[in-house]
Each structure stands twice: as C-alpha cells, then as structure tokens.
N, C-alpha and C. Protein backbone atom coordinates (compact mmCIF):
# COMPACT_ATOMS: atom_id res chain seq x y z
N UNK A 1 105.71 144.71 -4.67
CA UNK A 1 106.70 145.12 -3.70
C UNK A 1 106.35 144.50 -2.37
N UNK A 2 107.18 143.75 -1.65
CA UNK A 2 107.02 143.30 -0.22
C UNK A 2 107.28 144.37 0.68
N UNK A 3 106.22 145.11 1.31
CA UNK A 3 106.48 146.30 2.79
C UNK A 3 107.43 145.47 3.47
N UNK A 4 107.54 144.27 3.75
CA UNK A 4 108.72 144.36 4.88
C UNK A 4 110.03 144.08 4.89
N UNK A 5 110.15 144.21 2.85
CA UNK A 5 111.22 144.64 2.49
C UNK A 5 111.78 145.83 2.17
N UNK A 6 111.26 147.02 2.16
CA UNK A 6 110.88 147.89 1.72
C UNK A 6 112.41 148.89 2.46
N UNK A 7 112.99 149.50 1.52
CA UNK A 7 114.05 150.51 1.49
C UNK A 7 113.63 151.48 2.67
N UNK A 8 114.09 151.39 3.62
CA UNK A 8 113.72 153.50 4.11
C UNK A 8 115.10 153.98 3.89
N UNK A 9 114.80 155.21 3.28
CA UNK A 9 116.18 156.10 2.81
C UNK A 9 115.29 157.13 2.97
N UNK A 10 116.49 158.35 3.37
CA UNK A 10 115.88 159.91 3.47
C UNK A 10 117.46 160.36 2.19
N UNK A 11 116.50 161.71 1.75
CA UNK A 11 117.78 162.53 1.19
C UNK A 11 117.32 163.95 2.02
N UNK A 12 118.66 164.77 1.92
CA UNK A 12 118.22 166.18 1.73
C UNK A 12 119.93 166.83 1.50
N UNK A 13 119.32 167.82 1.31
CA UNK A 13 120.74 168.95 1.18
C UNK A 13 121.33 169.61 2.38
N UNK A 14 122.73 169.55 2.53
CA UNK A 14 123.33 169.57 3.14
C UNK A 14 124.16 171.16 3.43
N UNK A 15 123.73 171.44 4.58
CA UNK A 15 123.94 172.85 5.03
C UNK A 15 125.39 173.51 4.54
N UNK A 16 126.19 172.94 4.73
CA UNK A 16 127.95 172.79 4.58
C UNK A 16 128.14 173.55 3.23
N UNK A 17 127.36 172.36 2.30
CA UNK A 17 127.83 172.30 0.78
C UNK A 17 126.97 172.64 -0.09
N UNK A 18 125.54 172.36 0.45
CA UNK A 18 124.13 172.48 -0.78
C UNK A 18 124.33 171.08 -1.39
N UNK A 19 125.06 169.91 -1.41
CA UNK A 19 125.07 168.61 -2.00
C UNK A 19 123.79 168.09 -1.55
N UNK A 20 123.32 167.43 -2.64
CA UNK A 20 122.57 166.55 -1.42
C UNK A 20 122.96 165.08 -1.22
N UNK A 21 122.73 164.44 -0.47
CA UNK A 21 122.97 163.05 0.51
C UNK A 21 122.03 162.40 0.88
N UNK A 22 122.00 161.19 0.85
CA UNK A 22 121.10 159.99 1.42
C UNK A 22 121.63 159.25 2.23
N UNK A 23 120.78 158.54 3.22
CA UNK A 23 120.93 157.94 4.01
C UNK A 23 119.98 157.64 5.04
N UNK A 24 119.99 157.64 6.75
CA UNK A 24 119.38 157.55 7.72
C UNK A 24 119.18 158.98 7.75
N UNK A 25 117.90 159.37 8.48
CA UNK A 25 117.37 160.36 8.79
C UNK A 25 117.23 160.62 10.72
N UNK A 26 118.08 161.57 11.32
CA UNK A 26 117.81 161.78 12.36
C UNK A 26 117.34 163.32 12.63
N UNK A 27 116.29 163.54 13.35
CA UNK A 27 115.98 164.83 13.67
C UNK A 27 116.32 165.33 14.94
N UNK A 28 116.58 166.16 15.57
CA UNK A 28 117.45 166.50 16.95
C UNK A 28 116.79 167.82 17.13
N UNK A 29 115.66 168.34 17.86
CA UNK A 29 114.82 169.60 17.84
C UNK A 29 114.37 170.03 16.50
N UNK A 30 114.83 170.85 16.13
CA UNK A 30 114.31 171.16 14.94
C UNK A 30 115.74 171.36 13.69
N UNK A 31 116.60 170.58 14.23
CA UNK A 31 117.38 170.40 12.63
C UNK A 31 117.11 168.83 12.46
N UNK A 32 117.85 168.89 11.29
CA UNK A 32 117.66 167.50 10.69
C UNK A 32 119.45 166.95 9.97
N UNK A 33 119.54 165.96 10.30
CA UNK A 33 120.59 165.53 9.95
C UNK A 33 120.63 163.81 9.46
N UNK A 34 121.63 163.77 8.07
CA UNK A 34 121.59 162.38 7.73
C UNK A 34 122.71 161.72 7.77
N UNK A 35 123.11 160.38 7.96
CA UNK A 35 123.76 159.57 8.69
C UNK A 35 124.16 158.76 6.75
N UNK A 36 125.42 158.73 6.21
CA UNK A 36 125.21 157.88 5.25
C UNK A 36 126.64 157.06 5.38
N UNK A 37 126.85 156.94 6.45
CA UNK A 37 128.52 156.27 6.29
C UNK A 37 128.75 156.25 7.96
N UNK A 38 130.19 156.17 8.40
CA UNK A 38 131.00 155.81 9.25
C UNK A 38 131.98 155.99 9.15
N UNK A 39 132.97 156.57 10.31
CA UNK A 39 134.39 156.86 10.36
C UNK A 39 134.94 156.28 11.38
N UNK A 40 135.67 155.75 11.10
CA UNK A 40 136.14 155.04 12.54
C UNK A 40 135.55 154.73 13.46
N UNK A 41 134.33 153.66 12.96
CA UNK A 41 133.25 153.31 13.37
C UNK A 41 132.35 154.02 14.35
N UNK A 42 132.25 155.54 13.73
CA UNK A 42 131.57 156.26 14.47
C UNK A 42 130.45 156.85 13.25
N UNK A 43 129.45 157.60 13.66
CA UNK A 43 128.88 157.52 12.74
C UNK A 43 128.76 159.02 12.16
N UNK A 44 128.99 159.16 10.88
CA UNK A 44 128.91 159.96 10.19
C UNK A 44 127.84 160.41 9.41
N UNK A 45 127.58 161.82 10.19
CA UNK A 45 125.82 162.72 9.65
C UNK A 45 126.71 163.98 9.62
N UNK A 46 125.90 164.08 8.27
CA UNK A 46 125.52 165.83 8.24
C UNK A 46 124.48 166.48 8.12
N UNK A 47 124.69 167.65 8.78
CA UNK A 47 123.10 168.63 8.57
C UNK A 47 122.58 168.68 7.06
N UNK A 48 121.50 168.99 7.63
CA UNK A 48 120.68 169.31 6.09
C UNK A 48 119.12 170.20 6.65
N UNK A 49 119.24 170.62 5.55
CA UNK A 49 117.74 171.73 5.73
C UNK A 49 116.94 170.98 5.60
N UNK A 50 116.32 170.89 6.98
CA UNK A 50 114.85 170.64 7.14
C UNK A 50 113.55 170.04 6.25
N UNK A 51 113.73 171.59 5.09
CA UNK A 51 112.85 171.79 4.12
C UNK A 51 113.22 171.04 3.15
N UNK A 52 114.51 169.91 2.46
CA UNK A 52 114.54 169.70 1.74
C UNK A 52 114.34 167.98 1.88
N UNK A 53 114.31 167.39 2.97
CA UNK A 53 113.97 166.09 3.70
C UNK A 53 112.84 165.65 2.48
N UNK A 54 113.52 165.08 1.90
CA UNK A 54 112.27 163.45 1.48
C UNK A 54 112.56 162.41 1.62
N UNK A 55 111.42 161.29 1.75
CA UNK A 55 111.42 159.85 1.67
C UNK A 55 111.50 159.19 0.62
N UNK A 56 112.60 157.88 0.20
CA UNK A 56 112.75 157.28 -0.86
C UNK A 56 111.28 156.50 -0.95
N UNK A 57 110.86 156.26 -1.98
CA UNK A 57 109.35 155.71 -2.46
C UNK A 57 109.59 154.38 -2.21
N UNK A 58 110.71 153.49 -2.62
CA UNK A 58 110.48 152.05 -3.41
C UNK A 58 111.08 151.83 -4.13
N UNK A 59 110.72 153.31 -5.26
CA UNK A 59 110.50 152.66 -6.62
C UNK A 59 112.00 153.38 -7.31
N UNK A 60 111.75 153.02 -8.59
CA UNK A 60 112.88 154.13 -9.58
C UNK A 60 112.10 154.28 -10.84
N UNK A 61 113.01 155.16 -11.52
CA UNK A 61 112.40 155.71 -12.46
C UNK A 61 112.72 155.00 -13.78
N UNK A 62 111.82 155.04 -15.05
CA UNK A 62 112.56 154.26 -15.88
C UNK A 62 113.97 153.96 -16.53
N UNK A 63 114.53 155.28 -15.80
CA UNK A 63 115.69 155.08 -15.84
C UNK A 63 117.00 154.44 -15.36
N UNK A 64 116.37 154.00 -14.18
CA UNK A 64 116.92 153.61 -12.55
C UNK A 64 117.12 154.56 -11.84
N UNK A 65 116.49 156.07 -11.84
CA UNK A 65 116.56 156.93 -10.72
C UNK A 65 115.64 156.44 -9.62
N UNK A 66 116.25 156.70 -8.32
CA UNK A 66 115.45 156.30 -7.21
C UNK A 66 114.70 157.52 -7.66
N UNK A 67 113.35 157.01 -7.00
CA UNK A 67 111.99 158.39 -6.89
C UNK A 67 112.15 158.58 -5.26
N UNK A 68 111.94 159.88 -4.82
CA UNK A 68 111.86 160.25 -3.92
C UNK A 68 110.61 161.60 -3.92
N UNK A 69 110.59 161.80 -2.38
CA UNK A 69 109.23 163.07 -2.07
C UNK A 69 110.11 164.41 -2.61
N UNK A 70 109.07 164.90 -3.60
CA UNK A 70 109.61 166.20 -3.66
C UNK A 70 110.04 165.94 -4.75
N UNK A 71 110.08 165.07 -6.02
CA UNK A 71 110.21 165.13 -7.17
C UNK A 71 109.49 165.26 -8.15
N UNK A 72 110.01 165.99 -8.93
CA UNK A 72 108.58 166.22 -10.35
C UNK A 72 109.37 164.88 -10.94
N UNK A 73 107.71 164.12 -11.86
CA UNK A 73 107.99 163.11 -12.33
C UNK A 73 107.30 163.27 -13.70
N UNK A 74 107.54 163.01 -14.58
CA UNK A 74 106.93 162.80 -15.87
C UNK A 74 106.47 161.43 -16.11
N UNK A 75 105.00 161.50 -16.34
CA UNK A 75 103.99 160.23 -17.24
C UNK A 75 103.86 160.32 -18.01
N UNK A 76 102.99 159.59 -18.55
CA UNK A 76 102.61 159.42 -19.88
C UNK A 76 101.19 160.15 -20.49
N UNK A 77 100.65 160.53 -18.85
CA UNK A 77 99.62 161.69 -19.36
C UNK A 77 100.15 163.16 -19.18
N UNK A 78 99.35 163.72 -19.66
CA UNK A 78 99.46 165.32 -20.38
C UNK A 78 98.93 166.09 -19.24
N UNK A 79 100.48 166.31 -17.94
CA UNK A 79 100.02 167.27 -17.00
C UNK A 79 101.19 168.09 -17.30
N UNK A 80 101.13 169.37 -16.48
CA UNK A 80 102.26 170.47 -16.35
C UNK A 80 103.12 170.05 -15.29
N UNK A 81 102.62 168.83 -14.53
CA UNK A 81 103.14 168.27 -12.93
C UNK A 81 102.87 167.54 -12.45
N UNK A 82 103.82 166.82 -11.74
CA UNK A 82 103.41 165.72 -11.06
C UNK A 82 104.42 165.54 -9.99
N UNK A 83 104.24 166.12 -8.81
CA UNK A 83 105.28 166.11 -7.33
C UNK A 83 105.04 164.99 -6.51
N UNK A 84 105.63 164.41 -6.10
CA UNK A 84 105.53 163.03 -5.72
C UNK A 84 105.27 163.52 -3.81
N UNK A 85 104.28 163.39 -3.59
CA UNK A 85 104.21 163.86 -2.25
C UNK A 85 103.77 162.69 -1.21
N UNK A 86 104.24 162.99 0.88
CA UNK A 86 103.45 161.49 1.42
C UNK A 86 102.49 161.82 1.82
N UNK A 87 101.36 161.73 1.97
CA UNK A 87 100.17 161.94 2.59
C UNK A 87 99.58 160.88 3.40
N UNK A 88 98.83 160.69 3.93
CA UNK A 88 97.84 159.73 5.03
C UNK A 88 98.45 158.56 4.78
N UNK A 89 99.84 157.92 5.06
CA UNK A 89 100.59 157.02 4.98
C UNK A 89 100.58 156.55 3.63
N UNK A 90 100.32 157.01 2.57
CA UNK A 90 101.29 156.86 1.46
C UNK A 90 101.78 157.58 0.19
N UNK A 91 102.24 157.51 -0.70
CA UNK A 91 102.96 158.26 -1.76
C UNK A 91 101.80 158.92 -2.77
N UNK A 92 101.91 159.72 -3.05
CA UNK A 92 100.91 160.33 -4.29
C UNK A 92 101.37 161.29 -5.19
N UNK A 93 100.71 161.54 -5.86
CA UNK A 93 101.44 162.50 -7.14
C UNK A 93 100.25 163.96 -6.94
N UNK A 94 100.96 165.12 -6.40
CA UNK A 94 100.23 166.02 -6.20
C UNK A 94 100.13 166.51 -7.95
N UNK A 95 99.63 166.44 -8.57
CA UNK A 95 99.06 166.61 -10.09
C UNK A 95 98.59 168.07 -10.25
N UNK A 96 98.75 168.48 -11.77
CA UNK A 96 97.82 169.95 -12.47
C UNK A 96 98.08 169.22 -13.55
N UNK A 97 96.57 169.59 -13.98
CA UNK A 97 95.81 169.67 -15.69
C UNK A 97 96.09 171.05 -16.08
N UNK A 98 96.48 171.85 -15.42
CA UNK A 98 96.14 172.96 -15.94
C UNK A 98 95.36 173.99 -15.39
N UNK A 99 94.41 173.09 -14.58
CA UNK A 99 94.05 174.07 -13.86
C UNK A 99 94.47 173.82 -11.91
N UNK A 100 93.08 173.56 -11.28
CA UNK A 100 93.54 173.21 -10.42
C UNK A 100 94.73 171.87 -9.25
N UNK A 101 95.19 172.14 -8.21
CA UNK A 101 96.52 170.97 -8.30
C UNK A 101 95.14 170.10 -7.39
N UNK A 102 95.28 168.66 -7.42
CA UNK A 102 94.84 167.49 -6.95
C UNK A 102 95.77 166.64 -6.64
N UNK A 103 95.02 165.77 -5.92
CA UNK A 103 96.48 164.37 -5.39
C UNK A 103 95.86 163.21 -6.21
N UNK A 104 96.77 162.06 -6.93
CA UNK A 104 96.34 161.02 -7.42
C UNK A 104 96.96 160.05 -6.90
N UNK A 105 96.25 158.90 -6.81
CA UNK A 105 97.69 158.15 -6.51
C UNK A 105 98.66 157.62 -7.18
N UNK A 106 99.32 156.94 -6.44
CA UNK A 106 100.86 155.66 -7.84
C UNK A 106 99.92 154.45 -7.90
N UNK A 107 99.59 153.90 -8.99
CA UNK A 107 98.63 153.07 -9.22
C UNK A 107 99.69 151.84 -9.73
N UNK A 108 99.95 151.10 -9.04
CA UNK A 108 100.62 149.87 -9.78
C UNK A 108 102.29 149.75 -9.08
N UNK A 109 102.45 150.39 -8.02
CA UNK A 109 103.34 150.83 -7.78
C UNK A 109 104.11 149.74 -7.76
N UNK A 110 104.16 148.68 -7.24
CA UNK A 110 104.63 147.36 -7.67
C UNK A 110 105.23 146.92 -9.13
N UNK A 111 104.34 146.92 -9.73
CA UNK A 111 104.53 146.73 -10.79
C UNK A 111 105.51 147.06 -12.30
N UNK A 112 106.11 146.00 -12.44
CA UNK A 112 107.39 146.22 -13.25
C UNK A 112 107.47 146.48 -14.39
N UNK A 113 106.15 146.67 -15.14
CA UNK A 113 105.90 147.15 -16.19
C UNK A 113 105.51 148.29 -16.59
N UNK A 114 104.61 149.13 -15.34
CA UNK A 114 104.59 150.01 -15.34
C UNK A 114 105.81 151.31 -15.49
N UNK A 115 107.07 150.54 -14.98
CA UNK A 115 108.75 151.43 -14.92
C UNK A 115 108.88 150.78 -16.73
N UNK A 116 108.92 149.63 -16.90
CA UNK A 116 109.61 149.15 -17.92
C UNK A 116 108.93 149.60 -19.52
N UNK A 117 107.47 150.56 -19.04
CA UNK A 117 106.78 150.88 -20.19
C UNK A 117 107.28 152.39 -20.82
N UNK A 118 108.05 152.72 -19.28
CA UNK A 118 108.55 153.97 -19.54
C UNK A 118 107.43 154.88 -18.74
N UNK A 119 106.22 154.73 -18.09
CA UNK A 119 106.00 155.49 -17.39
C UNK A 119 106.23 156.49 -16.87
N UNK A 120 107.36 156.60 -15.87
CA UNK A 120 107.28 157.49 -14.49
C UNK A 120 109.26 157.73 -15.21
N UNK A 121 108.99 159.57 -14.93
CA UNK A 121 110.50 159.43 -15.64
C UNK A 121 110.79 160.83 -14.19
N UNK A 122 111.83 160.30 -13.70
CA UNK A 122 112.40 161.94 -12.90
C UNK A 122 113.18 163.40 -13.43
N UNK A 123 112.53 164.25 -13.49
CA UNK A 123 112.50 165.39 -14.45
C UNK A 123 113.38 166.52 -13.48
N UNK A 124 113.46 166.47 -12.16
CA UNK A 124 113.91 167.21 -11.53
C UNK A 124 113.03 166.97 -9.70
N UNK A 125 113.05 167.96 -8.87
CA UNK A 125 112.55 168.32 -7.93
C UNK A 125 112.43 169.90 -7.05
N UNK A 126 111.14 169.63 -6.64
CA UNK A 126 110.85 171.00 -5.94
C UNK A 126 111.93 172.07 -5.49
N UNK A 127 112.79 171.65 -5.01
CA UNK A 127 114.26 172.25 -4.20
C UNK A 127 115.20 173.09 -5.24
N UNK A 128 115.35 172.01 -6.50
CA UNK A 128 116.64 172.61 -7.54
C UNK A 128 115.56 173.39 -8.80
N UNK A 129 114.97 172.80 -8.56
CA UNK A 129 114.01 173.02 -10.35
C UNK A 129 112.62 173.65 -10.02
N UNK A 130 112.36 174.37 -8.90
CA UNK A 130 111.13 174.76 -8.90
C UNK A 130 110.28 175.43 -10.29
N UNK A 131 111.15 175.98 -11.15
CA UNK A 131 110.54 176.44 -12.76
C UNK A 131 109.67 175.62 -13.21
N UNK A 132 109.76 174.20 -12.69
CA UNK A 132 108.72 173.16 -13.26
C UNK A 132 107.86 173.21 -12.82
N UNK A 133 107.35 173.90 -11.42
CA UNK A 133 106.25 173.51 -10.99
C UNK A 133 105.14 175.08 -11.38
N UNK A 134 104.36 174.39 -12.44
CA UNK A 134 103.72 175.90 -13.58
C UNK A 134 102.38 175.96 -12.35
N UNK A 135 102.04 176.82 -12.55
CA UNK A 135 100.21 177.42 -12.31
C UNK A 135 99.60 178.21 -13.23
C-alpha cells in the first residue's frame, strides 16, 4: 500500500436516522458530523454520534467490504474476536483467545494475498453486533 495514497474516510451513524454514512469527518465541539456529498454546491453533513466514528483502514475484506475501526473481523485463527482498533498511529486487532483481550497487529497489511487467501472477513461491528464481542 502507498501512505500517500492512502483513502481517509470516516463512517458513523447518523443521529436523524441511525443509518450509517461515510465520508469526511468534521468535529465542531463535541459533536461530530460527516460530509459525503453536496447540494447545490454546498456541502452536505450530517450528525452522527460521536461514539460510533471510525477510520477506514485501507484495506477490504475478502469480500470487498471496506474494513473500518470498530469492526469485528474474522481470521483464520481460532479467536472469539478480533476488533479492529487505532492505537499509537496505527490499526490493530484488539484480539481474545479466550481468555484475556490483547492488541496484535495487521501483519501484511499490504498484501494481496493475504485478502485473496480469504483471511480477514467482516462479521459485523461493535455499534450493531455487540453479541460478538464474548468474555
């Protein structure tokens, strides 16, 4: 992956409707609002909760789902979880074995074989599907 090609997209859910939306991310005190279009060349944002704000990764899933923060992702190893979180400037997979949660990283993240092996599959996220995330 070239960084200074690199996608920035935010999603989150949208106060109005509960939809969620992607686009530009603007914060204004403490709401948050995203920008994904234009109306009469003005620009068109809607609110969204705060709490549901993630960053697009890069990547997609073997399916062609974009991955974003705040998604459970399914591998190919044998966890109960894997939340795609940003930490100290970059992406990681907050992980459980079962027992305690740890951060790992995306190892290969580049790499097109790693999507094309079937790796990394998007199963849901923290916001709609919290049932996935076991202890």
């Amino acid at each position: 992956m070239d960084c200074d090609k690199r996608e920035i997209l935010f999603r989150g859910k949208r106060l109005d409707n509960g939809e969620w939306t992607q686009g530009f991310l603007f914060k204004i005190w403490n709401k948050a609002f995203i920008q994904w279009g234009t109306i009469n060349g003005f620009p068109d944002m809607k609110e969204v909760d705060p709490e549901t704000v993630g960053q697009y990764t890069g990547i997609h899933d073997r399916n062609g789902k974009p991955i974003f923060e705040g998604d459970f992702v399914k591998t190919d190893l044998e966890r109960p979880y894997n939340i795609v979180v940003f930490r100290n400037g970059c992406f990681l997979f907050n992980c459980n074995d079962g027992g305690e949660d740890y951060f790992d990283t995306i190892e290969n993240i580049s790499s097109p074989e790693v999507v094309q092996d079937g790796y990394w599959e998007v199963i849901g996220n923290i916001h709609d599907n919290p049932e996935l995330k076991k202890k």
